[in-house]
Structures are given as C-alpha cells and as structure tokens.
Protein backbone atom coordinates (compact mmCIF):
# COMPACT_ATOMS: atom_id res chain seq x y z
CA UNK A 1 -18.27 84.68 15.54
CA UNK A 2 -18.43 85.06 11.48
CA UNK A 3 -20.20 81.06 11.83
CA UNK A 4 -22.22 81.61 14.40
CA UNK A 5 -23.75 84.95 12.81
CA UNK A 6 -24.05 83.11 9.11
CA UNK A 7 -25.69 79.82 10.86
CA UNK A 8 -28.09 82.32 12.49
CA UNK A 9 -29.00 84.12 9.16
CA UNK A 10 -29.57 80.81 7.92
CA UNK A 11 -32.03 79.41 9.86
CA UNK A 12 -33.65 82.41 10.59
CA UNK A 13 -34.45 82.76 6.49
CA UNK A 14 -35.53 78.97 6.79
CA UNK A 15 -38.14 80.05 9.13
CA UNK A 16 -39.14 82.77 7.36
CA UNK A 17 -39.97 81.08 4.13
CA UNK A 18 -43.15 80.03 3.99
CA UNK A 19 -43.50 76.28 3.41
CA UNK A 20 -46.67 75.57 1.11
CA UNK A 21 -46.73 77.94 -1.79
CA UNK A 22 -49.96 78.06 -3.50
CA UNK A 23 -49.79 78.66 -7.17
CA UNK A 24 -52.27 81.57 -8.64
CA UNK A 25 -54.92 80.72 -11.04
CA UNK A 26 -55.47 83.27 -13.51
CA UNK A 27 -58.02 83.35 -16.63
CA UNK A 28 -55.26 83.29 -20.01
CA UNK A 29 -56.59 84.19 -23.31
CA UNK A 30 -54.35 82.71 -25.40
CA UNK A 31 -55.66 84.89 -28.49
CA UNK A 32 -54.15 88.24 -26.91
CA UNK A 33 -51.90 86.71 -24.46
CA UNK A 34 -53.38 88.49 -21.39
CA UNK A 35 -54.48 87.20 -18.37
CA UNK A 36 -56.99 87.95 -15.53
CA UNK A 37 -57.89 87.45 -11.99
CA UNK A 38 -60.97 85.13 -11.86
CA UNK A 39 -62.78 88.16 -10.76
CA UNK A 40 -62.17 90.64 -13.70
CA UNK A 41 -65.46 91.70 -15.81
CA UNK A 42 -63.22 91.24 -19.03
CA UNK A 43 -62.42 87.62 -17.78
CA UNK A 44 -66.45 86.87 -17.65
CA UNK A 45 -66.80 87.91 -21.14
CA UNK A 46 -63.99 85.91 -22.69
CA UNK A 47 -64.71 82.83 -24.90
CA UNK A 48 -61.61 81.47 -25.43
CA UNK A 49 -59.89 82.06 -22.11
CA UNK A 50 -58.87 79.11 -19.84
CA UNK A 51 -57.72 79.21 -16.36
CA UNK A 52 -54.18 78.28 -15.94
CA UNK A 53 -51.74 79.02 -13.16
CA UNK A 54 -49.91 82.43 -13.35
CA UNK A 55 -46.26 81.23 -13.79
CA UNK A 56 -47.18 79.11 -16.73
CA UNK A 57 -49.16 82.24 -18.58
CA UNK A 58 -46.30 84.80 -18.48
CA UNK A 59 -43.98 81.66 -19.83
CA UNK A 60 -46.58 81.91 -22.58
CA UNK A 61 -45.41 85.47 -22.67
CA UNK A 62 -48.61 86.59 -21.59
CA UNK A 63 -49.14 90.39 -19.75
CA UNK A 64 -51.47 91.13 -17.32
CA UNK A 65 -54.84 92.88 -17.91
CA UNK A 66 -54.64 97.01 -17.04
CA UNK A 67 -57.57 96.26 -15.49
CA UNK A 68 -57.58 94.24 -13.16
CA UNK A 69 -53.71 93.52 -12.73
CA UNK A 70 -54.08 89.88 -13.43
C-alpha cells in the first residue's frame, strides 16, 4: 500500500510541474544593485540599467525596487 501511495505522489507532482519555465527579464542597475520590471517609471529613467534575467540579478545581490516589486 506504502508503494502504491508514494508511486502515486510521484507522478502526480510530475504532472503538476510545469514543463517550460520561462525565465523573468528584469531591468538591473548595476550602480545600486536594484532591479525593475520592464514596466517601472524608475526603470525608463535609468542610464545604466540593462535587462538581465531575474535569477542572475539577485546572484548579483541585487534587491528589488519598492516600487514596483521588480
């Protein structure tokens, strides 16, 4: 019973992940370390920022803008 129960867990999580993952482009100023949604007025008004995927600004140790949320 334990083996059938685990082998339906299993494949019932396999199914539920999704199987493309899109990565999230956010604008990164590298000056200040925060980053933006492509969206965010502060974004449009940065010279320096560049638009880099999420996961690789907060390696950069980079926080997200308060306002927009990044």
């Amino acid at each position: 019973m334990k083996k059938l129960f685990s082998a339906l867990l299993i494949s019932v999580l396999f199914l539920a992940t999704p199987l493309s993952v899109s990565a999230e482009t956010v604008v990164y100023n590298p000056n200040s370390k925060i980053y933006h949604n492509t969206s965010c007025s502060s974004a449009a008004k940065c010279k320096v920022c560049k638009k880099i995927d999420k996961k690789q600004a907060i390696r950069n140790g980079a926080r997200a803008c308060k306002r927009c949320g990044g």
